[in-house]
PDB file of N, CA and C in Angstrom:
ATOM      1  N   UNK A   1     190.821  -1.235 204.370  1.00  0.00           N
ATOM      2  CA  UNK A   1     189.420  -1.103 204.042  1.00  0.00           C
ATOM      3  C   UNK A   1     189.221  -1.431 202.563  1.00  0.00           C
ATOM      4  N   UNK A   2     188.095  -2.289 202.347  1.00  0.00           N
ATOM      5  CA  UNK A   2     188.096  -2.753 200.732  1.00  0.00           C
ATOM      6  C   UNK A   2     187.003  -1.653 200.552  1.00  0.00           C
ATOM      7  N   UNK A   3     186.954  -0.702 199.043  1.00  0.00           N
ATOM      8  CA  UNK A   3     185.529  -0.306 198.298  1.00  0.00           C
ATOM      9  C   UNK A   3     185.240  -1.532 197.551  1.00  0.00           C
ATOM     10  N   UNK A   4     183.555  -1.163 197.277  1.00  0.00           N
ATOM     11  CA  UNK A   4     183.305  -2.492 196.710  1.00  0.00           C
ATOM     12  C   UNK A   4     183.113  -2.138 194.835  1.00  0.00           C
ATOM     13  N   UNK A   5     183.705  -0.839 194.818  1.00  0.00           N
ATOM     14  CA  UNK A   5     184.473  -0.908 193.415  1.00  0.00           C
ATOM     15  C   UNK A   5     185.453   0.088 193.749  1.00  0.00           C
ATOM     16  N   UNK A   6     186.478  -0.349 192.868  1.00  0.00           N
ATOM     17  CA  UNK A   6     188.014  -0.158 192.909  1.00  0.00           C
ATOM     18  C   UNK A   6     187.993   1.724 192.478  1.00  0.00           C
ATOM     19  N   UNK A   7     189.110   1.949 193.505  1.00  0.00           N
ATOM     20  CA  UNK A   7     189.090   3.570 192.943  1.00  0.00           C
ATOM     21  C   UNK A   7     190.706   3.773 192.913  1.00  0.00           C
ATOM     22  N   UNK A   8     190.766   4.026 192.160  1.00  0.00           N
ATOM     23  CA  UNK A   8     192.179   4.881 191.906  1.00  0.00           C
ATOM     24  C   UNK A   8     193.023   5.776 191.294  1.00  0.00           C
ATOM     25  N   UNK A   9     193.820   6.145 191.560  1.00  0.00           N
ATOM     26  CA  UNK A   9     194.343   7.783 191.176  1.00  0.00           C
ATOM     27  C   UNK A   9     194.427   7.884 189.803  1.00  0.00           C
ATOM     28  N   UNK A  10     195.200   6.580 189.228  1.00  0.00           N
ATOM     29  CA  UNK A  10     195.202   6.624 188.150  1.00  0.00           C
ATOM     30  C   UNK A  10     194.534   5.572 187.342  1.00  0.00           C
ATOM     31  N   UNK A  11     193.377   5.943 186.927  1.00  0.00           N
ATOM     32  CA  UNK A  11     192.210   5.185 186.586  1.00  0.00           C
ATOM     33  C   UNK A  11     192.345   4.990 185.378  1.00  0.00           C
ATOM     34  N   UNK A  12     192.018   3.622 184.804  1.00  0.00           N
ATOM     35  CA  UNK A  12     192.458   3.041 183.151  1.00  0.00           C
ATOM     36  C   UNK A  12     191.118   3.308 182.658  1.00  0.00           C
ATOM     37  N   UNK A  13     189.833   3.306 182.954  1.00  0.00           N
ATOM     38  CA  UNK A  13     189.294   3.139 182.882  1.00  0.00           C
ATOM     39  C   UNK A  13     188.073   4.817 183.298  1.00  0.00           C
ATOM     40  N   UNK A  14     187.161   5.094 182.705  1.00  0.00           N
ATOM     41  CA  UNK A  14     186.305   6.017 182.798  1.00  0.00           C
ATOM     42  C   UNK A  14     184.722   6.438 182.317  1.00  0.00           C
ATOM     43  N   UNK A  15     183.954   6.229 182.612  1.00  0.00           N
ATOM     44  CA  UNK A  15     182.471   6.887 182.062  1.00  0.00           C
ATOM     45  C   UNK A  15     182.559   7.982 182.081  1.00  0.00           C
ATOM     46  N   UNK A  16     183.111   9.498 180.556  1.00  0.00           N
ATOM     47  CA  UNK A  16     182.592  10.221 180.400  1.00  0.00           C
ATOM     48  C   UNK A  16     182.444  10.894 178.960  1.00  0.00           C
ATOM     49  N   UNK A  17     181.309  12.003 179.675  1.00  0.00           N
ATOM     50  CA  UNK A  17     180.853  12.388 177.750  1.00  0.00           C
ATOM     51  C   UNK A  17     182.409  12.610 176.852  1.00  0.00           C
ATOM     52  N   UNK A  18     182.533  12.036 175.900  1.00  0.00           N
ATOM     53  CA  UNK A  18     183.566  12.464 174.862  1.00  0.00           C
ATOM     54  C   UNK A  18     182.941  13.897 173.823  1.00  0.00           C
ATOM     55  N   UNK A  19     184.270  14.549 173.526  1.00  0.00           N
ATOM     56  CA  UNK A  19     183.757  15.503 172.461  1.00  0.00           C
ATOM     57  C   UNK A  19     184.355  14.944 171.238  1.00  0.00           C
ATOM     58  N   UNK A  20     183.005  14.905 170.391  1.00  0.00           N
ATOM     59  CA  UNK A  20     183.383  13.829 168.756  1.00  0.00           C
ATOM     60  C   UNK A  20     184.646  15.447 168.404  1.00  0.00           C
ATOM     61  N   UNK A  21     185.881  15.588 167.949  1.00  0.00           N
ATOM     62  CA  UNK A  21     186.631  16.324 167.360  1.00  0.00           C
ATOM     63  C   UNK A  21     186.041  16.759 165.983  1.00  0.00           C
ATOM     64  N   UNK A  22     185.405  16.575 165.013  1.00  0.00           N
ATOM     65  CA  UNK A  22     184.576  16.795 163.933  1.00  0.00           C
ATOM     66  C   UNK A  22     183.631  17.261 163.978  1.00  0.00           C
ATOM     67  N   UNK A  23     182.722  16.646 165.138  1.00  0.00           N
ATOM     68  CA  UNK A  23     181.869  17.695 164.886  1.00  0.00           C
ATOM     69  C   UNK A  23     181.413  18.832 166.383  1.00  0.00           C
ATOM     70  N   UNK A  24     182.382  18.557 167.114  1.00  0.00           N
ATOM     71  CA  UNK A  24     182.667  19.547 168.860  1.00  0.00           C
ATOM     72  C   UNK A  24     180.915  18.688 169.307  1.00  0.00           C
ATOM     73  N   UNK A  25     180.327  17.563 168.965  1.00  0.00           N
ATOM     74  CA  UNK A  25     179.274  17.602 169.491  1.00  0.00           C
ATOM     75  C   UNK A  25     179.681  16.253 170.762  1.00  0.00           C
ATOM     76  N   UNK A  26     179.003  16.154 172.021  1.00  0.00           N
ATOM     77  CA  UNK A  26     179.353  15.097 173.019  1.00  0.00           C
ATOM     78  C   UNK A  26     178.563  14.013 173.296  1.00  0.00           C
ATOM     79  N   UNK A  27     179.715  13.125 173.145  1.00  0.00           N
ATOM     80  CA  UNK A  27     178.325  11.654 172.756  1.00  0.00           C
ATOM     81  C   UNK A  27     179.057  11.040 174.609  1.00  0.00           C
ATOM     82  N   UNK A  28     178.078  10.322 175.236  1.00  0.00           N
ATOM     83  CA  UNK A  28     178.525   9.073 176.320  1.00  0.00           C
ATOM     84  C   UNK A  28     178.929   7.837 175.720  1.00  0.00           C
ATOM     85  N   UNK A  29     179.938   7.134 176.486  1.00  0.00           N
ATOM     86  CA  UNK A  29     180.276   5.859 176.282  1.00  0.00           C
ATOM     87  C   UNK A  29     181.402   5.571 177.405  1.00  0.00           C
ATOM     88  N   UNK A  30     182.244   4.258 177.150  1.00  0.00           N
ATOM     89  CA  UNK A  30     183.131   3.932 178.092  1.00  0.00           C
ATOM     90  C   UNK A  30     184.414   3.778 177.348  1.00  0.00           C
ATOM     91  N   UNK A  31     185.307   4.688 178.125  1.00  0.00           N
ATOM     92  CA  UNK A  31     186.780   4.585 177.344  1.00  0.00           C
ATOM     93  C   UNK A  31     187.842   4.726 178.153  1.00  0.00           C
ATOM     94  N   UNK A  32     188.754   4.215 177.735  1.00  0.00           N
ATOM     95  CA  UNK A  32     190.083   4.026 178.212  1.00  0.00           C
ATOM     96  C   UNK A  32     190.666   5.290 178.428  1.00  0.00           C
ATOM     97  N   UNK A  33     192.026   5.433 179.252  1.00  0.00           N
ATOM     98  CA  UNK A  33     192.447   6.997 179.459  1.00  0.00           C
ATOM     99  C   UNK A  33     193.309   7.425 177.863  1.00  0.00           C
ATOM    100  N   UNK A  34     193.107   6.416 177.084  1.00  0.00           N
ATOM    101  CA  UNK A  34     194.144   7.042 175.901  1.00  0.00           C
ATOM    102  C   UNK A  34     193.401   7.153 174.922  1.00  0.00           C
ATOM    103  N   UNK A  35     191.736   7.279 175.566  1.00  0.00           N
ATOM    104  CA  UNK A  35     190.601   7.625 174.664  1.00  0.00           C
ATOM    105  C   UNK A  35     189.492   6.454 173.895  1.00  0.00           C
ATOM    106  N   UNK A  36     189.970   5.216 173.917  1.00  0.00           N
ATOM    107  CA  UNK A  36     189.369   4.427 172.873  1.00  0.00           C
ATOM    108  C   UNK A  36     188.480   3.938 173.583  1.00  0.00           C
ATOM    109  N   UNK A  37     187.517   3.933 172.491  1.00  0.00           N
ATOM    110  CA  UNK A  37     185.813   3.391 173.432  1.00  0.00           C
ATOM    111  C   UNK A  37     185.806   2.022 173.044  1.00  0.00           C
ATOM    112  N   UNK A  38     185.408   1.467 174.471  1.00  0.00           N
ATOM    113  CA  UNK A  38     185.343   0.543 174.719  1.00  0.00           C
ATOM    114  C   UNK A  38     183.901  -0.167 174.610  1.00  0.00           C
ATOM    115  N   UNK A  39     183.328  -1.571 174.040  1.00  0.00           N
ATOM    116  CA  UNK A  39     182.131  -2.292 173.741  1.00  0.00           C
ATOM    117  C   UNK A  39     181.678  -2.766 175.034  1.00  0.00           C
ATOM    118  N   UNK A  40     180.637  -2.362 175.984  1.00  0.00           N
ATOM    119  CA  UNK A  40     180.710  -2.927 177.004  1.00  0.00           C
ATOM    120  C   UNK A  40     180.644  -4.304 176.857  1.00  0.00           C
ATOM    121  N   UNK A  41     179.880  -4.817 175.440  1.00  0.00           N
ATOM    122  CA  UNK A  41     180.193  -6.372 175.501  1.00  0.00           C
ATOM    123  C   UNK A  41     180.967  -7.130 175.454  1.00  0.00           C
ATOM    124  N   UNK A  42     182.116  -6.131 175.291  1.00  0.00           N
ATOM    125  CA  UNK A  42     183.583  -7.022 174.953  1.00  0.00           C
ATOM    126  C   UNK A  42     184.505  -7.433 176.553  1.00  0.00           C
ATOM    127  N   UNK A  43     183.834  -6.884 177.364  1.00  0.00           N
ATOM    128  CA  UNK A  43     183.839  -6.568 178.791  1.00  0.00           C
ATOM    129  C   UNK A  43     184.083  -8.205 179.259  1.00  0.00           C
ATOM    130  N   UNK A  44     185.093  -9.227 179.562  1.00  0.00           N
ATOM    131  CA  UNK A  44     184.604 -10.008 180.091  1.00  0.00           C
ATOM    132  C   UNK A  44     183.798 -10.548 181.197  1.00  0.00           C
ATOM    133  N   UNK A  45     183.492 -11.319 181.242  1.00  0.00           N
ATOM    134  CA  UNK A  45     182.313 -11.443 182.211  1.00  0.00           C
ATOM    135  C   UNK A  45     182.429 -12.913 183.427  1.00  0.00           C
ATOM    136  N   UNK A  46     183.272 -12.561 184.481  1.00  0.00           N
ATOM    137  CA  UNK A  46     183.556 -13.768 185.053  1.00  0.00           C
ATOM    138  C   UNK A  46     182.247 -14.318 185.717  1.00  0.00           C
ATOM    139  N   UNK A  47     182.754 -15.607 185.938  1.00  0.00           N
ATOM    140  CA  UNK A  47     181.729 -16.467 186.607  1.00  0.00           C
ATOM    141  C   UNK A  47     180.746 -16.370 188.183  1.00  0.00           C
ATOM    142  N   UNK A  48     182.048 -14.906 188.873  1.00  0.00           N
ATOM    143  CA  UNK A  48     181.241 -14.563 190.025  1.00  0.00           C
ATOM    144  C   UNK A  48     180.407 -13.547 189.956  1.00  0.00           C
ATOM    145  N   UNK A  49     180.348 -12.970 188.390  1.00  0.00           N
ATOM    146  CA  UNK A  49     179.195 -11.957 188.223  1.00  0.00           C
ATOM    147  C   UNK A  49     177.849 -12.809 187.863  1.00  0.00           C
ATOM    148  N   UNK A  50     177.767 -13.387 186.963  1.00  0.00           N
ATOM    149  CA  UNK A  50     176.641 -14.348 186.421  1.00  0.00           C
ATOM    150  C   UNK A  50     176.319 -14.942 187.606  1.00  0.00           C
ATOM    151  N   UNK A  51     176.855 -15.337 188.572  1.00  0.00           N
ATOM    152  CA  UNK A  51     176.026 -15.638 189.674  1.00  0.00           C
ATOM    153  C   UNK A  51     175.744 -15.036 191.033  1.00  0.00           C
ATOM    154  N   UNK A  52     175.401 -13.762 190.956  1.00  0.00           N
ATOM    155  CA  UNK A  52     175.405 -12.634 191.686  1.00  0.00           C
ATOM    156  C   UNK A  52     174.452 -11.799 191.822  1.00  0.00           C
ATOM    157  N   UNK A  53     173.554 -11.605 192.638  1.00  0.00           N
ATOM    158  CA  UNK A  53     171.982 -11.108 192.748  1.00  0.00           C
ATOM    159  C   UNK A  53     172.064  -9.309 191.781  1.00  0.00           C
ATOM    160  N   UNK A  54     173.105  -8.962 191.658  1.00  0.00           N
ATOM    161  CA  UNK A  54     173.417  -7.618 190.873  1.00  0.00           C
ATOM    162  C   UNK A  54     173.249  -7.942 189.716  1.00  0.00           C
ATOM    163  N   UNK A  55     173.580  -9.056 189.174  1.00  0.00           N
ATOM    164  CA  UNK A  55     173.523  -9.071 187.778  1.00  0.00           C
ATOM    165  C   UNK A  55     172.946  -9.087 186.754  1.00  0.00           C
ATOM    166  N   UNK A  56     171.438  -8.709 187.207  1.00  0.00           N
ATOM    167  CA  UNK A  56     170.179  -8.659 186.418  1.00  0.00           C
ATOM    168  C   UNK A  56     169.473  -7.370 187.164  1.00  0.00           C
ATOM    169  N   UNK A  57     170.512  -6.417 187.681  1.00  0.00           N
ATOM    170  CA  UNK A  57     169.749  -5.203 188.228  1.00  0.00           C
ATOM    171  C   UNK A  57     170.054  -4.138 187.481  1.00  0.00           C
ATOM    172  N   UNK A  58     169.250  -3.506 187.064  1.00  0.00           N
ATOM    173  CA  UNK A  58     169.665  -2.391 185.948  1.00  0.00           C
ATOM    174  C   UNK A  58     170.638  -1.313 186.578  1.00  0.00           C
ATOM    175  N   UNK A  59     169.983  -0.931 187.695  1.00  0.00           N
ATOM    176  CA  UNK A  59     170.804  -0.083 188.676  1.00  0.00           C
ATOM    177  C   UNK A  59     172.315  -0.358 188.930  1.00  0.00           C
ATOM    178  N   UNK A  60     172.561  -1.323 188.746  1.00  0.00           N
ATOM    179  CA  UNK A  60     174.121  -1.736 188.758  1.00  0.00           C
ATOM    180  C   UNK A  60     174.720  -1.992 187.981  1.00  0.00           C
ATOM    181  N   UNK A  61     174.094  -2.085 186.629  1.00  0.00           N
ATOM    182  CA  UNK A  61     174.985  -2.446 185.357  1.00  0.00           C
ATOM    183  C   UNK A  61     176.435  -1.514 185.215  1.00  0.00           C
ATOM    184  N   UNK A  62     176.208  -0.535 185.169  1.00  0.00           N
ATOM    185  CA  UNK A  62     177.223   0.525 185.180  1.00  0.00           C
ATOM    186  C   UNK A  62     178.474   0.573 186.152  1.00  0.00           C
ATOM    187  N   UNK A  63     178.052   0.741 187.295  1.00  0.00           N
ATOM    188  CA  UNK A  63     178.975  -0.172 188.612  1.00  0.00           C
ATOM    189  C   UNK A  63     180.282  -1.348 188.150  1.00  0.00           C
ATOM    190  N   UNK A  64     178.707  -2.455 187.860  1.00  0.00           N
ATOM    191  CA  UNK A  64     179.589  -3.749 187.477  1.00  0.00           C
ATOM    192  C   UNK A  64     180.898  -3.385 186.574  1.00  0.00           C
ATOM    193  N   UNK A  65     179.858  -2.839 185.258  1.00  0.00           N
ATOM    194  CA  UNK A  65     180.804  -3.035 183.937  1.00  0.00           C
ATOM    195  C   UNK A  65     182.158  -2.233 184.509  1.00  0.00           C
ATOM    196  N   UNK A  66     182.043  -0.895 185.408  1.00  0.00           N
ATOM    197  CA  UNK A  66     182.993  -0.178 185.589  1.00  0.00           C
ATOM    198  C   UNK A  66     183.926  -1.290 186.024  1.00  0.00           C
ATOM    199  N   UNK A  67     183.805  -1.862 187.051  1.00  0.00           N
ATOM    200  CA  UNK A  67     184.447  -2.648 187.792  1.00  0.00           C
ATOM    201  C   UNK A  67     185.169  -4.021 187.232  1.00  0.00           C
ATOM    202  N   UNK A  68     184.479  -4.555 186.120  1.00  0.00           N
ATOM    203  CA  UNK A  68     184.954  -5.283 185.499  1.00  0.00           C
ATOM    204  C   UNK A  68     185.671  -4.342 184.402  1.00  0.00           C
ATOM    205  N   UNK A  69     186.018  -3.401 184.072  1.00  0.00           N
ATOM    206  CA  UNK A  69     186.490  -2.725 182.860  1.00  0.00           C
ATOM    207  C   UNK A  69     187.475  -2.714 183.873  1.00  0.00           C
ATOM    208  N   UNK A  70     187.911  -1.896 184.729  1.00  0.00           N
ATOM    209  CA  UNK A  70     188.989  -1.944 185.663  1.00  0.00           C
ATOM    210  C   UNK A  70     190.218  -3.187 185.635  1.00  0.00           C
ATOM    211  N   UNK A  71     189.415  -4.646 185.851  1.00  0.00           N
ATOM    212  CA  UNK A  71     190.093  -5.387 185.887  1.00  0.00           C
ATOM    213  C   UNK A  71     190.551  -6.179 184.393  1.00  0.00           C
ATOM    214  N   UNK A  72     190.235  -6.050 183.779  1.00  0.00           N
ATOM    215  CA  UNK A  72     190.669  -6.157 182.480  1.00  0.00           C
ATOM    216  C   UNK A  72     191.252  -6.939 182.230  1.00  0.00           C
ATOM    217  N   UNK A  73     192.514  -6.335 182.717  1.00  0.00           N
ATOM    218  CA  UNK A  73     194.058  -6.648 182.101  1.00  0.00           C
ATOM    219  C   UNK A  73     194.334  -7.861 183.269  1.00  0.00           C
ATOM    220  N   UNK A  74     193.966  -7.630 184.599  1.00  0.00           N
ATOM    221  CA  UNK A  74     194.532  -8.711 185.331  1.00  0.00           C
ATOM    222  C   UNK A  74     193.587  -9.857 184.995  1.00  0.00           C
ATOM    223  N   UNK A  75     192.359  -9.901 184.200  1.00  0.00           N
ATOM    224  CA  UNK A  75     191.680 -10.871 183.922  1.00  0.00           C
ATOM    225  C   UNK A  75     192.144 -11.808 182.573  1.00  0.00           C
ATOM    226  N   UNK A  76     193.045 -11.123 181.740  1.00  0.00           N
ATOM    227  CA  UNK A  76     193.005 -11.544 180.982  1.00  0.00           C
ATOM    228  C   UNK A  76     194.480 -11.988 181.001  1.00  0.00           C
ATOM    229  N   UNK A  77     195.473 -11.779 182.372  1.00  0.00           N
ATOM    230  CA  UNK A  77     196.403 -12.186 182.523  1.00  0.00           C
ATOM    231  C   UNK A  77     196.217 -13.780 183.582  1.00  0.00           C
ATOM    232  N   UNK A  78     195.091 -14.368 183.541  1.00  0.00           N
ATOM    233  CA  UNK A  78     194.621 -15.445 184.455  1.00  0.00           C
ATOM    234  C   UNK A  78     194.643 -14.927 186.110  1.00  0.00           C
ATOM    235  N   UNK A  79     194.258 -13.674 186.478  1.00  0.00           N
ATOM    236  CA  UNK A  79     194.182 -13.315 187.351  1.00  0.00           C
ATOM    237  C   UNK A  79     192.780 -13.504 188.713  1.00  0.00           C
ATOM    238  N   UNK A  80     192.559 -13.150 190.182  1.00  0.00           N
ATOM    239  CA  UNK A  80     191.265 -13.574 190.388  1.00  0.00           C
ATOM    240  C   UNK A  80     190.810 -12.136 190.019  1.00  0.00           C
ATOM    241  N   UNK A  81     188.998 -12.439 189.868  1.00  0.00           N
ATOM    242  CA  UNK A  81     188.502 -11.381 189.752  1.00  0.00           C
ATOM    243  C   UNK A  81     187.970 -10.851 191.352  1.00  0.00           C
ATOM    244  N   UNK A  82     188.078  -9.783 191.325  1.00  0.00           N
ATOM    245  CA  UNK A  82     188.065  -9.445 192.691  1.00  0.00           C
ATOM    246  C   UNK A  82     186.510  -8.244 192.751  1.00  0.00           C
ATOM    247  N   UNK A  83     185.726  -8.730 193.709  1.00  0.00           N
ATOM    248  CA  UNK A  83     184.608  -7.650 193.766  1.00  0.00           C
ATOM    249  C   UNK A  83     183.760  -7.813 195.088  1.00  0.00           C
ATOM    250  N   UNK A  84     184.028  -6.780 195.992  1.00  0.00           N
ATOM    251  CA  UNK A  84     183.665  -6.862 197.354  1.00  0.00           C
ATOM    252  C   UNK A  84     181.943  -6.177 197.332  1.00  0.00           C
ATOM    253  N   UNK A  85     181.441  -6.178 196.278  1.00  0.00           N
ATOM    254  CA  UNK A  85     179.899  -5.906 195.975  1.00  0.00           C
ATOM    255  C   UNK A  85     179.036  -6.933 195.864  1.00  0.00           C
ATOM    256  N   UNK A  86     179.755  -8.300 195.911  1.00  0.00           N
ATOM    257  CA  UNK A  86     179.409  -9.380 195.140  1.00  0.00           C
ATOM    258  C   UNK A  86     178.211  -9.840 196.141  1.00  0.00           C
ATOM    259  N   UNK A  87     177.126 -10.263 195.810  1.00  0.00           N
ATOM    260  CA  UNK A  87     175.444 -10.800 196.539  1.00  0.00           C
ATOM    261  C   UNK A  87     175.127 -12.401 196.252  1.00  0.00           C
ATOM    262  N   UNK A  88     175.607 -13.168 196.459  1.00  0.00           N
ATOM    263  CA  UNK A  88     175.185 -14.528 195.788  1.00  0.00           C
ATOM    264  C   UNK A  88     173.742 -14.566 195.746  1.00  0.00           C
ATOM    265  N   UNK A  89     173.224 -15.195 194.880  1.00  0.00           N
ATOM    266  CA  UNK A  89     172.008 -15.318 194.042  1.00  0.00           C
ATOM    267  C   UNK A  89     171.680 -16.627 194.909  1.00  0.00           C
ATOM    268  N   UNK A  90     172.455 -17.231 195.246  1.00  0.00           N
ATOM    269  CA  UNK A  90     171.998 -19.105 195.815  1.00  0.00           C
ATOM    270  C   UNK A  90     172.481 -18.717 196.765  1.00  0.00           C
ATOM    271  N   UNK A  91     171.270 -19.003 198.096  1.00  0.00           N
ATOM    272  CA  UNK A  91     171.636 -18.748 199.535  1.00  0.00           C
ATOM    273  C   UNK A  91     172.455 -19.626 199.785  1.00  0.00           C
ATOM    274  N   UNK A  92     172.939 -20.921 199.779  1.00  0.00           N
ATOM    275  CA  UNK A  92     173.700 -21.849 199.996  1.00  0.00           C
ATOM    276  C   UNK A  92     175.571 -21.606 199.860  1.00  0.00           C
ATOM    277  N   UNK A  93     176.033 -20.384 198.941  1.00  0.00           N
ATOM    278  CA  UNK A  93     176.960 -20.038 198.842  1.00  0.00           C
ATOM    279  C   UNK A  93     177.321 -19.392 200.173  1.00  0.00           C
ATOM    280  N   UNK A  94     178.523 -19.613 200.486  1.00  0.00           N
ATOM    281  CA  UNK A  94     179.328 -18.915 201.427  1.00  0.00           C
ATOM    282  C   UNK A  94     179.847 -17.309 201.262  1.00  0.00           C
ATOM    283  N   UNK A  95     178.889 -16.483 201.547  1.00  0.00           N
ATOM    284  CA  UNK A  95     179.375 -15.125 200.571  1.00  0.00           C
ATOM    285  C   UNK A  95     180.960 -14.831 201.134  1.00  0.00           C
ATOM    286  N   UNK A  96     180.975 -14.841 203.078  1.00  0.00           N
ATOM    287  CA  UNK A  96     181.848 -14.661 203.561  1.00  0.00           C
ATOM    288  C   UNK A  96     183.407 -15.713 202.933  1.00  0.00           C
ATOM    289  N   UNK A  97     183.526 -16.994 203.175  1.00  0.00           N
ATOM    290  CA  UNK A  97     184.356 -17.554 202.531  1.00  0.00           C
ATOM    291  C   UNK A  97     184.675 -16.819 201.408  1.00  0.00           C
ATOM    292  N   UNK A  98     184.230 -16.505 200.235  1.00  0.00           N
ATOM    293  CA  UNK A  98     185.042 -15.995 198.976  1.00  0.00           C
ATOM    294  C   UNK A  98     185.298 -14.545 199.036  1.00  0.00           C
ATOM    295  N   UNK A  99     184.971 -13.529 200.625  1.00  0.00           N
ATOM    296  CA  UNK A  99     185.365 -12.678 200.543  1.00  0.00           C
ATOM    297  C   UNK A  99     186.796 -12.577 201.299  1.00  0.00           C
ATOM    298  N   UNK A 100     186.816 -13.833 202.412  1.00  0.00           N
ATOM    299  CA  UNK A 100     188.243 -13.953 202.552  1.00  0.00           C
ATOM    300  C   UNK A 100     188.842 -14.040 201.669  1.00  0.00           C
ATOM    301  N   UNK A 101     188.802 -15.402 200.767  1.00  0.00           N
ATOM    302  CA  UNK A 101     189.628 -15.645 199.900  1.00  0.00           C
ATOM    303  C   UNK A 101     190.116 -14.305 198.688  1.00  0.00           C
ATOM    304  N   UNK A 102     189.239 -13.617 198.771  1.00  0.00           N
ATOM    305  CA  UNK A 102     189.637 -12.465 198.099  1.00  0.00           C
ATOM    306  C   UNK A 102     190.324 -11.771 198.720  1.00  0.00           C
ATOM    307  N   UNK A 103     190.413 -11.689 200.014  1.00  0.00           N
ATOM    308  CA  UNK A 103     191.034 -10.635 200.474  1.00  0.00           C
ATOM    309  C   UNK A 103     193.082 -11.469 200.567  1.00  0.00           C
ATOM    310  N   UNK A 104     192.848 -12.842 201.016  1.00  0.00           N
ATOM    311  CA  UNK A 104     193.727 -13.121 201.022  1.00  0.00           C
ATOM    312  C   UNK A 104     194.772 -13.100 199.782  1.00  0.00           C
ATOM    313  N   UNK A 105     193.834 -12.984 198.526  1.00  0.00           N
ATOM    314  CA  UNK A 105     194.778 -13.534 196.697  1.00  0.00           C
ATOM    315  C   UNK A 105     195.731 -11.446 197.172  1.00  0.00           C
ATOM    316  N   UNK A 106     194.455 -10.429 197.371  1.00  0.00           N
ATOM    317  CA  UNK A 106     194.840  -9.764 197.080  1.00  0.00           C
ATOM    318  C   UNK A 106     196.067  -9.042 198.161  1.00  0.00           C
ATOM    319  N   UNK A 107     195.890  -9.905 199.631  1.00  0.00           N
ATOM    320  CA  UNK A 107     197.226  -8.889 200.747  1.00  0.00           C
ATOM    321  C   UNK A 107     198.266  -9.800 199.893  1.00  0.00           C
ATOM    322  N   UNK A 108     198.211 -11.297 199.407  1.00  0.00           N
ATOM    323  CA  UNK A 108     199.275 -11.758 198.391  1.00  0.00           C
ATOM    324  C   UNK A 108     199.851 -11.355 197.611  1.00  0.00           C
ATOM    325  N   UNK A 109     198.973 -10.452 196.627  1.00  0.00           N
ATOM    326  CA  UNK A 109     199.366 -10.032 195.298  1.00  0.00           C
ATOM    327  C   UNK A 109     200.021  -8.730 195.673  1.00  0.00           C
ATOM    328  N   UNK A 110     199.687  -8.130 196.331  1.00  0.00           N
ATOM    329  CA  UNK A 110     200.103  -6.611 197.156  1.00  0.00           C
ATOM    330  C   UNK A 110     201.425  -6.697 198.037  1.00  0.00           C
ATOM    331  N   UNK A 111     201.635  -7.750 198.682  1.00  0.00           N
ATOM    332  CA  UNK A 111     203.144  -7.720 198.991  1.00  0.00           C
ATOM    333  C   UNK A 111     204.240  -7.829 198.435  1.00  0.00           C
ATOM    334  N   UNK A 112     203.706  -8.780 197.133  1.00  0.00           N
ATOM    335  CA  UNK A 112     204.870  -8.654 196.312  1.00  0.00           C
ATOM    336  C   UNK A 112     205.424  -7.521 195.441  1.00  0.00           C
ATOM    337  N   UNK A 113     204.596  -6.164 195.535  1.00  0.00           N
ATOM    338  CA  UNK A 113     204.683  -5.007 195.040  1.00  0.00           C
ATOM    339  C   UNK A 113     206.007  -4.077 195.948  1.00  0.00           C
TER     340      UNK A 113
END
């Protein structure tokens, strides 16, 4: 069964209030599990988000970014980006086709584990 954002036990990734140590007061942002806040703009931004009916929905910004914060590291290792939320914006796209193909990079990438 795919979620159409990634959950796992041990999550790199997190949205919650931090306590500033100086002054015990709690600010929101997005940070890593070893604490460091992260720019959501620094977030890369693959090419199947920009063309994706979510990607101009406010309601999902948070979602996304989670989901792309997740993948990070395999993105920046030339990895696919993988997102079973994905809405094409141009009816003409094959939504189904690139959800095989996703599913196939990833029973690939998973066997070799």
């Amino acid at each position: 069964m795919f979620l159409p954002y990634p959950i796992r036990k041990n999550e790199k990734e997190v949205f919650l209030p931090m306590k500033n140590k100086e002054s015990e007061t709690m600010h929101g942002g997005y940070f890593l599990d070893d604490g460091e806040e992260i720019d959501p703009a620094s977030v890369p931004l693959p090419p199947l988000c920009s063309s994706c009916l979510k990607y101009t929905d406010a309601k999902e910004k948070t979602p996304c970014l989670l989901n792309r914060m997740d993948q990070m590291e395999e993105m920046e290792k030339g990895e696919m980006f993988c997102c079973f939320a994905y809405e094409p914006a141009d009816s003409s796209v094959d939504k189904q086709q690139i959800f095989n193909e996703m599913e196939k990079y990833l029973a690939e990438k998973n066997s070799k584990h």
